[in-house]
PDB file of N, CA and C in Angstrom:
ATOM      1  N   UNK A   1      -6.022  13.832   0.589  1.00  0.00           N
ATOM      2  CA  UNK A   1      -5.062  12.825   0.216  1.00  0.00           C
ATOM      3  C   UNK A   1      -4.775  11.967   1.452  1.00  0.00           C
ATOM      4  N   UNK A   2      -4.680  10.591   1.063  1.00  0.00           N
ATOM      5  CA  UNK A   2      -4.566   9.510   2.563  1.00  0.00           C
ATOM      6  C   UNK A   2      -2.935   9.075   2.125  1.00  0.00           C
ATOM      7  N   UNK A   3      -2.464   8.972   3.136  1.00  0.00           N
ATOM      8  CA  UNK A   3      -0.641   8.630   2.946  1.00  0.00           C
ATOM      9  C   UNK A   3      -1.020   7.261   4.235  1.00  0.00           C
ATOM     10  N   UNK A   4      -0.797   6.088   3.783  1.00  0.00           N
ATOM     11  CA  UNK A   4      -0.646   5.188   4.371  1.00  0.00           C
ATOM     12  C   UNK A   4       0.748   4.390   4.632  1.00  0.00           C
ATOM     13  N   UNK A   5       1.487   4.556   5.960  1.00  0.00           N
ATOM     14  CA  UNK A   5       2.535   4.003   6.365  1.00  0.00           C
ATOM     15  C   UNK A   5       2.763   3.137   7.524  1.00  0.00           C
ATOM     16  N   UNK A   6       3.873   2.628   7.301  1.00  0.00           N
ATOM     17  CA  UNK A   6       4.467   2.183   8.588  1.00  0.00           C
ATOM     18  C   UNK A   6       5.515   2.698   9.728  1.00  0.00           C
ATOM     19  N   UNK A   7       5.081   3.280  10.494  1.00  0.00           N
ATOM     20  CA  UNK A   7       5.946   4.338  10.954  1.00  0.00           C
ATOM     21  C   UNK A   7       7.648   3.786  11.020  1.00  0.00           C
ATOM     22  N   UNK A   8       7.440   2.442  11.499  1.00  0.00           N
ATOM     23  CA  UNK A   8       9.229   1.537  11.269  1.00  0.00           C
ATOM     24  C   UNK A   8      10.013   1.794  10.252  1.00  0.00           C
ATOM     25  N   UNK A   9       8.898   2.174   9.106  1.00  0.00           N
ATOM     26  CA  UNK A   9       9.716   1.800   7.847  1.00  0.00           C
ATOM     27  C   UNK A   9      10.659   2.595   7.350  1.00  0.00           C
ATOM     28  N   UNK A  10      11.744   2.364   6.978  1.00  0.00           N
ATOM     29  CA  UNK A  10      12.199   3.651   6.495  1.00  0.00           C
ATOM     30  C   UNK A  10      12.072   4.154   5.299  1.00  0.00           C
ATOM     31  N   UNK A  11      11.589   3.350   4.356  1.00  0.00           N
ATOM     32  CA  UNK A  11      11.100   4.313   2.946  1.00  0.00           C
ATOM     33  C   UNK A  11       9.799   4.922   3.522  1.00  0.00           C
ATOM     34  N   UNK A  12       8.936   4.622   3.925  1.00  0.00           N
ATOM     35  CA  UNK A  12       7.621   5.479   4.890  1.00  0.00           C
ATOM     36  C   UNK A  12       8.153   6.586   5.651  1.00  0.00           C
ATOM     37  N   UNK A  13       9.271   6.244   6.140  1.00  0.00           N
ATOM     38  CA  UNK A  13       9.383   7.931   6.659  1.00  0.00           C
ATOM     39  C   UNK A  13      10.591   8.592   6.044  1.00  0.00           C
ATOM     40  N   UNK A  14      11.204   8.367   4.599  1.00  0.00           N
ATOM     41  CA  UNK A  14      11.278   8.862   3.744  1.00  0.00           C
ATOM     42  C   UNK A  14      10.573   9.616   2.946  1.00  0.00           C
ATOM     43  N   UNK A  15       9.469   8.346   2.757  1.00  0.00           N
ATOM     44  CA  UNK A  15       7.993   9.495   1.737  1.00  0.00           C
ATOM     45  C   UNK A  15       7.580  10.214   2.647  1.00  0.00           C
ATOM     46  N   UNK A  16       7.292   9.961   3.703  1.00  0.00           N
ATOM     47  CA  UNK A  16       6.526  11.113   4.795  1.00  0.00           C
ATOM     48  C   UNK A  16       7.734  12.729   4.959  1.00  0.00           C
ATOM     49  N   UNK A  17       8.620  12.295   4.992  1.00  0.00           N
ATOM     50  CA  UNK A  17       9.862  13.814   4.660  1.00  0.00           C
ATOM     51  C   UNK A  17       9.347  14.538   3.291  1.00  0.00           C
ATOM     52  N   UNK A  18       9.628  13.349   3.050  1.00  0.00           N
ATOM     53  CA  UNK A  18       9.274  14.273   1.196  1.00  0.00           C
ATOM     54  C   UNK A  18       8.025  14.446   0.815  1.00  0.00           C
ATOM     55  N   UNK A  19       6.695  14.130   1.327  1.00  0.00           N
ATOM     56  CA  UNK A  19       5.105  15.207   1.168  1.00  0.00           C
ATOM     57  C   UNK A  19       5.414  16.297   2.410  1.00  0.00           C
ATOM     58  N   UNK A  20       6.265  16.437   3.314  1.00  0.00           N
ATOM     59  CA  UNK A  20       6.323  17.169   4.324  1.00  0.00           C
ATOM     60  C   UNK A  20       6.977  18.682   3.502  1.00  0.00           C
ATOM     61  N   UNK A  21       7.962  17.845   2.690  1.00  0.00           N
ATOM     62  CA  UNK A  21       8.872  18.924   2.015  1.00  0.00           C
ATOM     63  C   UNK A  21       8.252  19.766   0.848  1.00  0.00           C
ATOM     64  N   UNK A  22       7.040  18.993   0.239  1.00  0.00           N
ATOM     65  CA  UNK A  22       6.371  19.570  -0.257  1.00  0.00           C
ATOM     66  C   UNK A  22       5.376  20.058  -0.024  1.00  0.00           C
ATOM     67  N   UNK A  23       4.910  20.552   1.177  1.00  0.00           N
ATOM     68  CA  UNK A  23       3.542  21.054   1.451  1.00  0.00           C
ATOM     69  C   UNK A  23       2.462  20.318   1.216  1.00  0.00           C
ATOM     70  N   UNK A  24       2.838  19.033   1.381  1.00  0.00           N
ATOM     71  CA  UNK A  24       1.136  18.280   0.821  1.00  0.00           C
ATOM     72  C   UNK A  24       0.646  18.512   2.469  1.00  0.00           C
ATOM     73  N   UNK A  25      -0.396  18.658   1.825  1.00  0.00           N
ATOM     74  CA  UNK A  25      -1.860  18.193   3.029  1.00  0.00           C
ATOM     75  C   UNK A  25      -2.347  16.640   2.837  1.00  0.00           C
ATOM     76  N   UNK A  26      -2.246  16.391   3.629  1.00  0.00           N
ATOM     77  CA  UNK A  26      -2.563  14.814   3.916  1.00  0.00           C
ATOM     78  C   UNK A  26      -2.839  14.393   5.288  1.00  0.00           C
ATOM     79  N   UNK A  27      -3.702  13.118   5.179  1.00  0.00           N
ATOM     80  CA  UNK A  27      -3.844  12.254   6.248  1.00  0.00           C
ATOM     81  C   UNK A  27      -3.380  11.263   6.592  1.00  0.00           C
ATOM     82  N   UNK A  28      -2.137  11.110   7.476  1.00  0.00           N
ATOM     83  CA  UNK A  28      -1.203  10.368   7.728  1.00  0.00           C
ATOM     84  C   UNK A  28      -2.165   8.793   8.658  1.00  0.00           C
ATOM     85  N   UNK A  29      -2.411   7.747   8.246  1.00  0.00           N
ATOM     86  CA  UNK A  29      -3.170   6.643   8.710  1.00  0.00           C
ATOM     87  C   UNK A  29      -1.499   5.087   9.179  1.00  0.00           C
ATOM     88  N   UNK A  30      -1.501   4.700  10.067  1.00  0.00           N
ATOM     89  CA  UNK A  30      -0.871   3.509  10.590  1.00  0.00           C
ATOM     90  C   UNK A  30      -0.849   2.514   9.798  1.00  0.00           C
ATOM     91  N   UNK A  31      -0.712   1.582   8.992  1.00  0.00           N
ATOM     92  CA  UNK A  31      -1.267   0.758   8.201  1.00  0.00           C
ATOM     93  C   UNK A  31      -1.269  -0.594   9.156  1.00  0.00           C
ATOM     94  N   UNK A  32      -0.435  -0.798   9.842  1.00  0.00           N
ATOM     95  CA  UNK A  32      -0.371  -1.869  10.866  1.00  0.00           C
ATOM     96  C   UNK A  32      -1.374  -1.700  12.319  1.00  0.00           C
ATOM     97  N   UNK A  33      -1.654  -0.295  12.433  1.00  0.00           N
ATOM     98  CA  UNK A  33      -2.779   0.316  13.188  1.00  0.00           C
ATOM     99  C   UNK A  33      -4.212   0.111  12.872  1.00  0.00           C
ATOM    100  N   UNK A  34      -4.356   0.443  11.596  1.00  0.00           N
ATOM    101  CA  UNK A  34      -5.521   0.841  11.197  1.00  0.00           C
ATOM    102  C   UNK A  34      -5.899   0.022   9.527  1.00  0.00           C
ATOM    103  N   UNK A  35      -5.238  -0.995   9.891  1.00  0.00           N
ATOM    104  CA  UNK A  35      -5.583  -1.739   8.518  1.00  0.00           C
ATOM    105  C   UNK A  35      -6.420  -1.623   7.178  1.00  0.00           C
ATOM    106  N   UNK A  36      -6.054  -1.207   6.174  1.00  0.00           N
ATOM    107  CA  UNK A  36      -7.203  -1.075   4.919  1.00  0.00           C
ATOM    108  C   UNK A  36      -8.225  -1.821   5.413  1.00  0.00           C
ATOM    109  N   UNK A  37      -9.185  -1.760   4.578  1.00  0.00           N
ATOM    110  CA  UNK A  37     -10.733  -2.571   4.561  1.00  0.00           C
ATOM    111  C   UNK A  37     -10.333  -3.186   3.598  1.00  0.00           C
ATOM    112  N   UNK A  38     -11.601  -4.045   2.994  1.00  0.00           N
ATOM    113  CA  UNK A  38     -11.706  -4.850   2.285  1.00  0.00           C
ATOM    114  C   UNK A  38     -12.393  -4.067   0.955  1.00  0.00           C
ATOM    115  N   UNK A  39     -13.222  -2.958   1.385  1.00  0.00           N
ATOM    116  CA  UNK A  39     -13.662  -2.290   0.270  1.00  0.00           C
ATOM    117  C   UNK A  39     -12.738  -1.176   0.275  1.00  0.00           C
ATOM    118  N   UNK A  40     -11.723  -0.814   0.984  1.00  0.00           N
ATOM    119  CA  UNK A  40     -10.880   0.337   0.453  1.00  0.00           C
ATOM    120  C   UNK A  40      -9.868  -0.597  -0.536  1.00  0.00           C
ATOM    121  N   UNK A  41      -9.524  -1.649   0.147  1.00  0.00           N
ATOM    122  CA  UNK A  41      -8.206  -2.216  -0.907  1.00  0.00           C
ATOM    123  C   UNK A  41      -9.184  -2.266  -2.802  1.00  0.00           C
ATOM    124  N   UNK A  42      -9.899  -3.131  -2.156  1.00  0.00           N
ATOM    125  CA  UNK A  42     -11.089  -3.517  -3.876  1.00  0.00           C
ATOM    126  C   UNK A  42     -10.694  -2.491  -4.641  1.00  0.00           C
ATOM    127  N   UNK A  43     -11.267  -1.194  -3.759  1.00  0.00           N
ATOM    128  CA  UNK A  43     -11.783   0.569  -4.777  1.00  0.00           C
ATOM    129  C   UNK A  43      -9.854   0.965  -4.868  1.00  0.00           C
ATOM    130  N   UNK A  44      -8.929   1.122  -4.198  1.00  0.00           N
ATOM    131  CA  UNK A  44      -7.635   1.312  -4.673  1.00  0.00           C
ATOM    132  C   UNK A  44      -7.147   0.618  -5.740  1.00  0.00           C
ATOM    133  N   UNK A  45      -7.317  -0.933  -5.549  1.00  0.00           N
ATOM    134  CA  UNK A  45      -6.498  -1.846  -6.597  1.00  0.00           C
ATOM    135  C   UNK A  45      -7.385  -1.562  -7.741  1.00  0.00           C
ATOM    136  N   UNK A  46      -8.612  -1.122  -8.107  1.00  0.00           N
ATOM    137  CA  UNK A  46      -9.389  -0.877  -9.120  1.00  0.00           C
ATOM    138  C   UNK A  46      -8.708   0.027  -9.921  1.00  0.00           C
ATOM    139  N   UNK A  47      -8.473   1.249  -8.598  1.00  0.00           N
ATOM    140  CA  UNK A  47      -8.346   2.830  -9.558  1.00  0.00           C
ATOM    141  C   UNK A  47      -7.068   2.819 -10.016  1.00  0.00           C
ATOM    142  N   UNK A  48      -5.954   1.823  -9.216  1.00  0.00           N
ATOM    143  CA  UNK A  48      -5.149   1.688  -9.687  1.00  0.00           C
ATOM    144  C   UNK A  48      -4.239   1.694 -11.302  1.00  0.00           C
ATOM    145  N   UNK A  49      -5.403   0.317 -11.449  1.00  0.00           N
ATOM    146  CA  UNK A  49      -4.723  -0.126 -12.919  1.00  0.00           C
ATOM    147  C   UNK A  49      -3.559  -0.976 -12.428  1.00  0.00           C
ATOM    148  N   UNK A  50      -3.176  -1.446 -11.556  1.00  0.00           N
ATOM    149  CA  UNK A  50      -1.710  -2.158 -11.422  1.00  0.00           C
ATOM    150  C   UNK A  50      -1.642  -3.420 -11.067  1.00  0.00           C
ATOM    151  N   UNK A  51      -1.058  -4.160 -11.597  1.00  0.00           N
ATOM    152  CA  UNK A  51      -1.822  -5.767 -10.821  1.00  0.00           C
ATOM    153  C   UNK A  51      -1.511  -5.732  -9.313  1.00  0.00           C
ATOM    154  N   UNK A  52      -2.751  -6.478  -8.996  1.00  0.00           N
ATOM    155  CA  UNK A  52      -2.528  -7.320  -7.347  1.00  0.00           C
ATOM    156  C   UNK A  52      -1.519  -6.874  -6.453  1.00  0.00           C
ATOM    157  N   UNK A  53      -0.877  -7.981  -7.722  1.00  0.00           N
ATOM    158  CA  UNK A  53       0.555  -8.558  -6.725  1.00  0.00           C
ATOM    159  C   UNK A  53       0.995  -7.015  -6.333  1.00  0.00           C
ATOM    160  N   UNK A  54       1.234  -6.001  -6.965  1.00  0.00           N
ATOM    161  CA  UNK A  54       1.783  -4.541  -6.410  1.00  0.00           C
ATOM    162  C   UNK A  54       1.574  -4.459  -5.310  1.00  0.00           C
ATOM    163  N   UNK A  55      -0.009  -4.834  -4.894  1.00  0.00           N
ATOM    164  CA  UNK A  55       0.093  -4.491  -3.734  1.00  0.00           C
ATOM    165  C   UNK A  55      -0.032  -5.402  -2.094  1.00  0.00           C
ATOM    166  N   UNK A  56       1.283  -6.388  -2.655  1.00  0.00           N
ATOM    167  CA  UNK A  56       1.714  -7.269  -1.768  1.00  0.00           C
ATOM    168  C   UNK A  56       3.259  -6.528  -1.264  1.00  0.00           C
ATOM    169  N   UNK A  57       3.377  -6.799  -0.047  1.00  0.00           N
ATOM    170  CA  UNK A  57       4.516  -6.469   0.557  1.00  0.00           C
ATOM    171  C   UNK A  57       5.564  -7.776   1.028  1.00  0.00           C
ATOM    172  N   UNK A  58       5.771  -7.598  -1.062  1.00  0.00           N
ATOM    173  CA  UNK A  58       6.860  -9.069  -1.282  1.00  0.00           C
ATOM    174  C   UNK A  58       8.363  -9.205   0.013  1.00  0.00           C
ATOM    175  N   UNK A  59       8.626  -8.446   0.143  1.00  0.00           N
ATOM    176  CA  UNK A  59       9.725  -8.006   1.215  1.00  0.00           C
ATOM    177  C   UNK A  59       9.255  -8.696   2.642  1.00  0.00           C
ATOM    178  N   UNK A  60       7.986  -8.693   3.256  1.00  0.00           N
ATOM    179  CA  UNK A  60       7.581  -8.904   4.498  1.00  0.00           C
ATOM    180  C   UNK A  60       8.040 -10.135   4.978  1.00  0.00           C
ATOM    181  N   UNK A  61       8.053 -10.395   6.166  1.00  0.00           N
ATOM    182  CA  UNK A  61       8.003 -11.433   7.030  1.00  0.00           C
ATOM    183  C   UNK A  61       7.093 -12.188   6.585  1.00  0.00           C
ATOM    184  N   UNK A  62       5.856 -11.414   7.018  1.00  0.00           N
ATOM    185  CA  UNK A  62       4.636 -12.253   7.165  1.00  0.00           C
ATOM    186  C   UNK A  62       4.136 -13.288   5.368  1.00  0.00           C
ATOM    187  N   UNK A  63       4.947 -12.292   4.334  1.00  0.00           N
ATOM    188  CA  UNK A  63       4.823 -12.522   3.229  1.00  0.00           C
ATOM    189  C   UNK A  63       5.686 -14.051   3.045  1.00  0.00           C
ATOM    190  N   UNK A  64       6.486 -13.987   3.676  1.00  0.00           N
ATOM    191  CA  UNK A  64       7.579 -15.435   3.477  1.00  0.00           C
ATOM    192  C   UNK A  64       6.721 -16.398   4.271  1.00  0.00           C
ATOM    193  N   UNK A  65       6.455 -15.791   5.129  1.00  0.00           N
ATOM    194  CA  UNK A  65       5.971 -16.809   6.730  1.00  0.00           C
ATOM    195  C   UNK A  65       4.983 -17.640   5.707  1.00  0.00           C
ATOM    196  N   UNK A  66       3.896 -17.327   5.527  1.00  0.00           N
ATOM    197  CA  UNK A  66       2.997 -17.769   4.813  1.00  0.00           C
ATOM    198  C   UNK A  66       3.210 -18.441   3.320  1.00  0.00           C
ATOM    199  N   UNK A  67       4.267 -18.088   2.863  1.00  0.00           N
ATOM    200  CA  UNK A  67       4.829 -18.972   1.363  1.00  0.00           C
ATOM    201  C   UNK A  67       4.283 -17.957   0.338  1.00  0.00           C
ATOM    202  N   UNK A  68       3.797 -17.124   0.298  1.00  0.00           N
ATOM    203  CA  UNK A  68       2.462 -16.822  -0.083  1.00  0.00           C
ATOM    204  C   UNK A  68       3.597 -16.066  -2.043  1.00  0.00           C
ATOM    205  N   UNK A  69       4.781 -16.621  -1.799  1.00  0.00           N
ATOM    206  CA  UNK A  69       5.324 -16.415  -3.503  1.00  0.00           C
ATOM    207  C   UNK A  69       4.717 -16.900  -4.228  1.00  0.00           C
ATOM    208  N   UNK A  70       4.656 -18.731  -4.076  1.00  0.00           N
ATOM    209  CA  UNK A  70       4.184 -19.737  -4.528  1.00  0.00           C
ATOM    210  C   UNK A  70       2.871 -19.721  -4.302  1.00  0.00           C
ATOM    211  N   UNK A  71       2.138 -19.249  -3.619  1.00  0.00           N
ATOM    212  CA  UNK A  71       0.368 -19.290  -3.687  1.00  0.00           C
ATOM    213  C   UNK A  71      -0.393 -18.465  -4.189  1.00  0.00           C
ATOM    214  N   UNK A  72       0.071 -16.880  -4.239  1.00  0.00           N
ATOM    215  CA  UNK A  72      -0.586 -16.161  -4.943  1.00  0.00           C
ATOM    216  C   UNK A  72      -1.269 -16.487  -6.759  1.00  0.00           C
ATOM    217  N   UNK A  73      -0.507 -16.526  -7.231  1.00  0.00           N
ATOM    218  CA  UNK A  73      -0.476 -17.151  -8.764  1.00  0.00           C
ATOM    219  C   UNK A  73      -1.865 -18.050  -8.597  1.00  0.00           C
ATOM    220  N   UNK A  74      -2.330 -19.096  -7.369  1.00  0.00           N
ATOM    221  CA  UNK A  74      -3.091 -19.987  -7.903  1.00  0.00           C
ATOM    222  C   UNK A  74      -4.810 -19.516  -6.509  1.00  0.00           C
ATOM    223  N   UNK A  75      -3.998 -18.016  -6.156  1.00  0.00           N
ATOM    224  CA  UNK A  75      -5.092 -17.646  -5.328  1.00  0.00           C
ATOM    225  C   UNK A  75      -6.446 -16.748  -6.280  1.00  0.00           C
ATOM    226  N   UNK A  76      -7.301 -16.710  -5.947  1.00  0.00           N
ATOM    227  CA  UNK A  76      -8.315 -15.718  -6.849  1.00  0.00           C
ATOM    228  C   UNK A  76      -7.987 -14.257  -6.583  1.00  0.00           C
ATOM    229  N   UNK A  77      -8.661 -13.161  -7.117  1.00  0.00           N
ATOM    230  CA  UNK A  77      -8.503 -12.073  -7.017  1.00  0.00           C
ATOM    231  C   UNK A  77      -9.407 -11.519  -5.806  1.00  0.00           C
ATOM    232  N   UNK A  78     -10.610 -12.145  -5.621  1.00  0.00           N
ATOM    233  CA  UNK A  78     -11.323 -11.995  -4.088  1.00  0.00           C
ATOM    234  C   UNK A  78     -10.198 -12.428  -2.842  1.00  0.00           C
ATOM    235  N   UNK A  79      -9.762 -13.844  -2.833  1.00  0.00           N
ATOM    236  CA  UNK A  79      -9.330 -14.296  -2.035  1.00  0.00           C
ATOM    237  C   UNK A  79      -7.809 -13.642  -1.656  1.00  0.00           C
ATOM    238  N   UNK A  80      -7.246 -13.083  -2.787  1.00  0.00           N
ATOM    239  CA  UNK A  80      -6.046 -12.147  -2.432  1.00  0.00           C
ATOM    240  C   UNK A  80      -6.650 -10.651  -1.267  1.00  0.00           C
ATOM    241  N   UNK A  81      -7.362  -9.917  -1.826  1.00  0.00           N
ATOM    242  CA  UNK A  81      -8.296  -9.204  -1.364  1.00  0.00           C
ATOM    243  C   UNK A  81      -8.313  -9.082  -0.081  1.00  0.00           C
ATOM    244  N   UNK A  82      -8.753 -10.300   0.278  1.00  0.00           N
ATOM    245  CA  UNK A  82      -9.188 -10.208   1.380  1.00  0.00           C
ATOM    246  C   UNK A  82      -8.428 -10.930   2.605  1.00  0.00           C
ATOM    247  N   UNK A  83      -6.882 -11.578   2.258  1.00  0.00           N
ATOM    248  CA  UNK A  83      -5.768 -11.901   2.616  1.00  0.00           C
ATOM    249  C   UNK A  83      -5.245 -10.273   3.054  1.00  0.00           C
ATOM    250  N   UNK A  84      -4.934  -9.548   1.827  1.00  0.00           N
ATOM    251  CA  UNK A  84      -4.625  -8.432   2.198  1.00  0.00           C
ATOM    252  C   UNK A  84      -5.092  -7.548   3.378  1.00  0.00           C
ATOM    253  N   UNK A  85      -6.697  -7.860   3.190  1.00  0.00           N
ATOM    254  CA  UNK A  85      -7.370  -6.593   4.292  1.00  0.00           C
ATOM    255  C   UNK A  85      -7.136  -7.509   5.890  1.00  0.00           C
ATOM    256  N   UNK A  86      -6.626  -9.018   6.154  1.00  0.00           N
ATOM    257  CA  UNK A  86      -6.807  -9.577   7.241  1.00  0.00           C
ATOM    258  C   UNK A  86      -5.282  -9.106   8.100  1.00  0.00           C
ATOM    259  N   UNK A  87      -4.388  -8.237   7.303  1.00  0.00           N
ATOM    260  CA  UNK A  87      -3.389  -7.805   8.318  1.00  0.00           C
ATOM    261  C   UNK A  87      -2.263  -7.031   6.951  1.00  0.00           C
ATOM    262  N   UNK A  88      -2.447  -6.002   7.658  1.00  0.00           N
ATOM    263  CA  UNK A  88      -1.578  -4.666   7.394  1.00  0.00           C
ATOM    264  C   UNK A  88      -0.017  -4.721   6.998  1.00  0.00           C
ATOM    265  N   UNK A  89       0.217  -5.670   7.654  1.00  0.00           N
ATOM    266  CA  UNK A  89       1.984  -5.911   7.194  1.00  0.00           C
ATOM    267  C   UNK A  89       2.191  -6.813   6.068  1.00  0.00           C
ATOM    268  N   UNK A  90       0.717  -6.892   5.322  1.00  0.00           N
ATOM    269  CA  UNK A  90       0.821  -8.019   4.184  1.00  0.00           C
ATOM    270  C   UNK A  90       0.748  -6.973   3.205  1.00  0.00           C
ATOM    271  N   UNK A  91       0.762  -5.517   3.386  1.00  0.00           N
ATOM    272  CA  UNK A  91       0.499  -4.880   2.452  1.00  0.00           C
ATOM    273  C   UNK A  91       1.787  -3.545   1.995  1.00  0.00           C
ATOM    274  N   UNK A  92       1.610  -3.306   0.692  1.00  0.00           N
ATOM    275  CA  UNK A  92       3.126  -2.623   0.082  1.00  0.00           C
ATOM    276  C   UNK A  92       2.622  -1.361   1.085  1.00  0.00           C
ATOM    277  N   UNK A  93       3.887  -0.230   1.290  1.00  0.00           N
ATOM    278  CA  UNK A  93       3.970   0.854   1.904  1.00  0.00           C
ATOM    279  C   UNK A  93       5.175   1.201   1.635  1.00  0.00           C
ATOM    280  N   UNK A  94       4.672   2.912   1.429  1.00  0.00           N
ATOM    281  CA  UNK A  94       3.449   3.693   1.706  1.00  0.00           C
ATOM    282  C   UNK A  94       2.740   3.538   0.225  1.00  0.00           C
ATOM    283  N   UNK A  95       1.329   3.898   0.849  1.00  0.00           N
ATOM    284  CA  UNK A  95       0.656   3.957  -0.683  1.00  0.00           C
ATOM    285  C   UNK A  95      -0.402   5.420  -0.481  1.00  0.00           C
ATOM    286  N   UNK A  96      -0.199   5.761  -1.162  1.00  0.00           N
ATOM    287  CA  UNK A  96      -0.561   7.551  -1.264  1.00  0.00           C
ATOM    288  C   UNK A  96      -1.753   7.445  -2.345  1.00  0.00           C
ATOM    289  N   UNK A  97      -2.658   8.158  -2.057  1.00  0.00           N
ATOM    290  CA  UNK A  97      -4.430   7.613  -2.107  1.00  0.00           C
ATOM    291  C   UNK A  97      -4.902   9.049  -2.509  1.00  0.00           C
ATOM    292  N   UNK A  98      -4.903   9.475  -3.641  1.00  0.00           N
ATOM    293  CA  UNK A  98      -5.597  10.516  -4.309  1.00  0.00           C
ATOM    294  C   UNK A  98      -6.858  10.673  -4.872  1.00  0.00           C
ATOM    295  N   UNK A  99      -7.630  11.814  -5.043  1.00  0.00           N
ATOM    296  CA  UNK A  99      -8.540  11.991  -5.718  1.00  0.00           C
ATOM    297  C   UNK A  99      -8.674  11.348  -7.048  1.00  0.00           C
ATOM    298  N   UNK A 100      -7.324  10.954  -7.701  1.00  0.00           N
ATOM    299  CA  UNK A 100      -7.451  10.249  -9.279  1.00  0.00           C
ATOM    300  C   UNK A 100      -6.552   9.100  -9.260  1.00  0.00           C
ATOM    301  N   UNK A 101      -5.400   9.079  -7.853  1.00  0.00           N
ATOM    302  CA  UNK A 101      -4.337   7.919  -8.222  1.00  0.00           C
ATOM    303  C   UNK A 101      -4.719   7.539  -7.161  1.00  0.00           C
ATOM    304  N   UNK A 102      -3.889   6.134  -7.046  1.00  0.00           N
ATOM    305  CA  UNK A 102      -3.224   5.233  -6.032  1.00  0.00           C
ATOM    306  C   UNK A 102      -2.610   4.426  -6.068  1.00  0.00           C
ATOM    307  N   UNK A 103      -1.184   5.007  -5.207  1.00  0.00           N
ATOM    308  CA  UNK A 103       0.351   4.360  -5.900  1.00  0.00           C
ATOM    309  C   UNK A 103       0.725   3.607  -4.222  1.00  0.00           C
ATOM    310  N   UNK A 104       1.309   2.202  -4.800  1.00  0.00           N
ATOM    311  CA  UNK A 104       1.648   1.713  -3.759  1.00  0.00           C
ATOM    312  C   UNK A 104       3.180   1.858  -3.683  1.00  0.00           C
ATOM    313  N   UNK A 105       3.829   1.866  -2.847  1.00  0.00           N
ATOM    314  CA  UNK A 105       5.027   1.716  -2.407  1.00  0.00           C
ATOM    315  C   UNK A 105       5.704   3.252  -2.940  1.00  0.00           C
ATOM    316  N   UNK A 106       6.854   4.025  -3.078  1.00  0.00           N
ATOM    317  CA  UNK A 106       7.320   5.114  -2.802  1.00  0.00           C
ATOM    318  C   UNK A 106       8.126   5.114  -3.976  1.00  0.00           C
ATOM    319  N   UNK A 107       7.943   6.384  -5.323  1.00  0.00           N
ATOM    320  CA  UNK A 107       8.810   6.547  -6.346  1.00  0.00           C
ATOM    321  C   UNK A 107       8.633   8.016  -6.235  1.00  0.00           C
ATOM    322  N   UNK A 108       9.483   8.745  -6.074  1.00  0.00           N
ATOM    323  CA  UNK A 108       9.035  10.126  -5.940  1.00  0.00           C
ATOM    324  C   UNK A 108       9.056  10.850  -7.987  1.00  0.00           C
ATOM    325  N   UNK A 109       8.648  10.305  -8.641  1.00  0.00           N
ATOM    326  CA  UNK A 109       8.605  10.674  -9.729  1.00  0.00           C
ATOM    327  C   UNK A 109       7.077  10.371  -9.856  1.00  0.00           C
ATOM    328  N   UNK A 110       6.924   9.569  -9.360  1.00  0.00           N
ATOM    329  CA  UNK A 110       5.457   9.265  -9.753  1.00  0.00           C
ATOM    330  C   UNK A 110       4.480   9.842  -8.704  1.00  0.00           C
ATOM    331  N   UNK A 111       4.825   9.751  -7.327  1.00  0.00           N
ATOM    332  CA  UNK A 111       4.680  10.800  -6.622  1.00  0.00           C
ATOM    333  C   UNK A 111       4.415  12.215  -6.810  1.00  0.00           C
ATOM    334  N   UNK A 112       4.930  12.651  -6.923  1.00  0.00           N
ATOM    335  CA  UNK A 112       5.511  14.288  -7.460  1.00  0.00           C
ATOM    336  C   UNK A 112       4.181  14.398  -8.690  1.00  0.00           C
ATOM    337  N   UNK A 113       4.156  13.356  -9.554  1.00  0.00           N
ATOM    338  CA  UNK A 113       2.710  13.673 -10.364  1.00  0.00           C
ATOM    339  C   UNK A 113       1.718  13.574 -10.049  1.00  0.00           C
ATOM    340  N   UNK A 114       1.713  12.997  -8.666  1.00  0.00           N
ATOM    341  CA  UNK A 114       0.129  12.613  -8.361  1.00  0.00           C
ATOM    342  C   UNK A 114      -0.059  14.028  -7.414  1.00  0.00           C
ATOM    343  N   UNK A 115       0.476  14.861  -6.844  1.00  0.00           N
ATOM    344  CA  UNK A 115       0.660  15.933  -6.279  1.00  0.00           C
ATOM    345  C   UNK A 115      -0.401  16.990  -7.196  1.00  0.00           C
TER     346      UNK A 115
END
């Protein structure tokens, strides 16, 4: 299991308490460190099922900086893609990366099922 965070964040080291509290085994990855790829985001947002936009980090700086409310809607689904994989703080966190799921951002109900 890959647990992707931001160590700043505090729902990230919320979810990181709570797989701690549950005995998950996982691989704790930087997301601002170690940025998704371009073919990990593709194969997540696939297995997903969830649109895109989920996995924009509407909240961000970098998300305002760029306007990117108003542009997404008229961006393609490649070109989001690969916006996403060009910097880590454009992306939701934590997103917890299973053998069958991948959930962006932190609900411990939905969590707890992907366990």
């Amino acid at each position: 299991m890959l647990f992707l965070y931001y160590p700043k964040c505090t729902t990230c080291q919320k979810a990181k308490k709570w797989l701690d509290q549950q005995g998950a085994d996982y691989q704790a990855r930087d997301i601002k460190e170690d940025n998704p790829t371009l073919e990990e985001l593709t194969d997540w947002y696939r297995r997903s099922g969830l649109p895109l936009k989920r996995f924009f980090n509407t909240s961000g700086l970098q998300y305002r900086a760029l306007g990117l409310k108003d542009k997404l809607a008229a961006m393609g689904e490649d070109e989001q893609l690969a916006l996403l994989a060009s910097d880590g703080m454009l992306v939701k966190r934590p997103i917890l990366v299973t053998g069958t799921k991948v959930l962006p951002g932190f609900r411990e109900a939905d969590w707890q099922e992907a366990l």
